[in-house]
Protein backbone atom coordinates (compact mmCIF):
# COMPACT_ATOMS: atom_id res chain seq x y z
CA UNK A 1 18.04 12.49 -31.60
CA UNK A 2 21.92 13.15 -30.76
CA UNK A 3 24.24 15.48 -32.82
CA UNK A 4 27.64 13.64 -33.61
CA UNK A 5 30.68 15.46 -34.93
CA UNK A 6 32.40 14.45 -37.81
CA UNK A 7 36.03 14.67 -38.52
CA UNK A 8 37.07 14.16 -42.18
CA UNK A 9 40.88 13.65 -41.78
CA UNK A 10 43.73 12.93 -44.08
CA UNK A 11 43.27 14.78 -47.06
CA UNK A 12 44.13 14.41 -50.23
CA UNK A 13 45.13 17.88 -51.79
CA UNK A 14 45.48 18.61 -55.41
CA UNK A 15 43.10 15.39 -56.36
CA UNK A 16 39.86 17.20 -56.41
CA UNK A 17 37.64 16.77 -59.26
CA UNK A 18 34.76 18.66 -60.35
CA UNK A 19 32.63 15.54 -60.66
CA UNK A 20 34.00 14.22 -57.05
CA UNK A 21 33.21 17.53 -55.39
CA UNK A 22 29.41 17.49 -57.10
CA UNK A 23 28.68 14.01 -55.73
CA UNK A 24 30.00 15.28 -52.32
CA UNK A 25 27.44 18.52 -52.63
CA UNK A 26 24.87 16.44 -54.03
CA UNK A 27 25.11 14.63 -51.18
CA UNK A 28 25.10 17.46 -48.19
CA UNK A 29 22.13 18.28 -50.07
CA UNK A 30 20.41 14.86 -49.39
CA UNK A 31 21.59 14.98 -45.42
CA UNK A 32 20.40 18.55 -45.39
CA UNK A 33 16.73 17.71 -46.88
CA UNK A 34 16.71 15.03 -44.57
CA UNK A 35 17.10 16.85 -41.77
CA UNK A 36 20.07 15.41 -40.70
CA UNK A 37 22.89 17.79 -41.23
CA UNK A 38 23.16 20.54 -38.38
CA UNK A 39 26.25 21.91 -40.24
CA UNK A 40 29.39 21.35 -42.39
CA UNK A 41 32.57 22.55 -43.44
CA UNK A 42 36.22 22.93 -44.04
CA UNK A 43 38.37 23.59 -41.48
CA UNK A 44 40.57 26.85 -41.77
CA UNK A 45 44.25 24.67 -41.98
CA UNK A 46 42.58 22.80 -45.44
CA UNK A 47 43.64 19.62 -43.70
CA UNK A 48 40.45 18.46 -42.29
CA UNK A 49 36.39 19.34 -42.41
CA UNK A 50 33.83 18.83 -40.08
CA UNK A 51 29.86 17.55 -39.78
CA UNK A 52 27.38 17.41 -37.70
CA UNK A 53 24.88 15.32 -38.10
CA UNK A 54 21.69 14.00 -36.44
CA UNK A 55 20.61 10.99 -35.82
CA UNK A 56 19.56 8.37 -33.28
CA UNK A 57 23.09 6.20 -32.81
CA UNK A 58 26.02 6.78 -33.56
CA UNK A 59 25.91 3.68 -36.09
CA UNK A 60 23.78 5.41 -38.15
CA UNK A 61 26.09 8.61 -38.15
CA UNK A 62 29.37 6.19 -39.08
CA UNK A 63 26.58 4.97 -42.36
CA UNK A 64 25.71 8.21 -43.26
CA UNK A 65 29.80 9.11 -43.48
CA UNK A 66 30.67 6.05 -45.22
CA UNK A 67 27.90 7.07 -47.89
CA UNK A 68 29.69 10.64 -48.58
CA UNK A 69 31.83 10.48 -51.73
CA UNK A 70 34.67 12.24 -49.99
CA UNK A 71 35.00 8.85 -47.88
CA UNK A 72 33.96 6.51 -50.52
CA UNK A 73 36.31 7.67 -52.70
CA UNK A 74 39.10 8.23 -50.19
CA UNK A 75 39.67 11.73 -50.47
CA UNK A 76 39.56 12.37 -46.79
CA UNK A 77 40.85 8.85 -46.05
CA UNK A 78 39.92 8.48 -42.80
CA UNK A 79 37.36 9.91 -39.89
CA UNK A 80 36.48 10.18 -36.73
CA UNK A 81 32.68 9.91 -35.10
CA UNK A 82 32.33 11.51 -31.52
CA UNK A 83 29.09 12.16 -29.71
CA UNK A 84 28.30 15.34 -28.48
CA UNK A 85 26.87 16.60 -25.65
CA UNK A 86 25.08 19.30 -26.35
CA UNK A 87 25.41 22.37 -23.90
CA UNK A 88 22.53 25.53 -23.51
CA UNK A 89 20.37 27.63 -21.84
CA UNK A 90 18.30 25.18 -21.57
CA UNK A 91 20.59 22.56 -19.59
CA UNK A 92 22.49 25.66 -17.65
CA UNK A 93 25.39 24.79 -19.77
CA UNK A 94 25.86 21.50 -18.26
CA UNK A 95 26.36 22.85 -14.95
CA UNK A 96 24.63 19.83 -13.04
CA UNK A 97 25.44 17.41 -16.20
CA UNK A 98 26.80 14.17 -14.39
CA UNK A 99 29.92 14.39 -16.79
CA UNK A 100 30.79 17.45 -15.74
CA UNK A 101 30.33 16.89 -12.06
CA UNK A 102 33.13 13.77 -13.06
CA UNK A 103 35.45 15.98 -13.70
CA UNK A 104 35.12 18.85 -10.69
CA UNK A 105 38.04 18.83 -8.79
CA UNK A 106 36.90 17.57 -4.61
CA UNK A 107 37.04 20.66 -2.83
């Protein structure tokens, strides 16, 4: 399984509605008893939000977006999938990742 961030972009503020915002929690909810939301939120500017979610490709991340009522129903009208690669302890931070190593200056 990879985590994939989400970017919900291009708000549209003041069009909220009650009902909208309990098909949206209704379906975190789902993601999250799934086992495929890490974590979610609005960002701090109230111009974007952010998910993770896991899954196996990032096709199935872009379906799982396109299912969330904020996208269906264009309040965030647009988004952006990105894969991450996930840095810890485990991996020594990506010290030895290949990607990393890419983008070392030759010394």
């Amino acid at each position: 399984m990879q985590k994939f961030l989400i970017l919900l972009k291009d708000k549209s503020k003041g069009e909220l509605t009650h009902d909208l915002l309990k098909q949206h929690v209704e379906h975190l909810q789902e993601l999250s008893n799934t086992s495929k939301l890490f974590i979610c939120g609005p960002l701090k500017d109230n111009e974007k939000a952010m998910q993770i979610l896991i899954c196996v490709t990032k096709d199935e991340a872009q379906k799982l977006v396109e299912s969330d009522p904020f996208i269906k129903k264009r309040y965030y009208a647009s988004y952006e999938v990105h894969e991450i690669i996930e840095a810890n302890e485990e991996n020594n931070w990506l010290f030895e990742d290949p990607q990393t190593k890419s983008n070392l200056l030759n010394q």
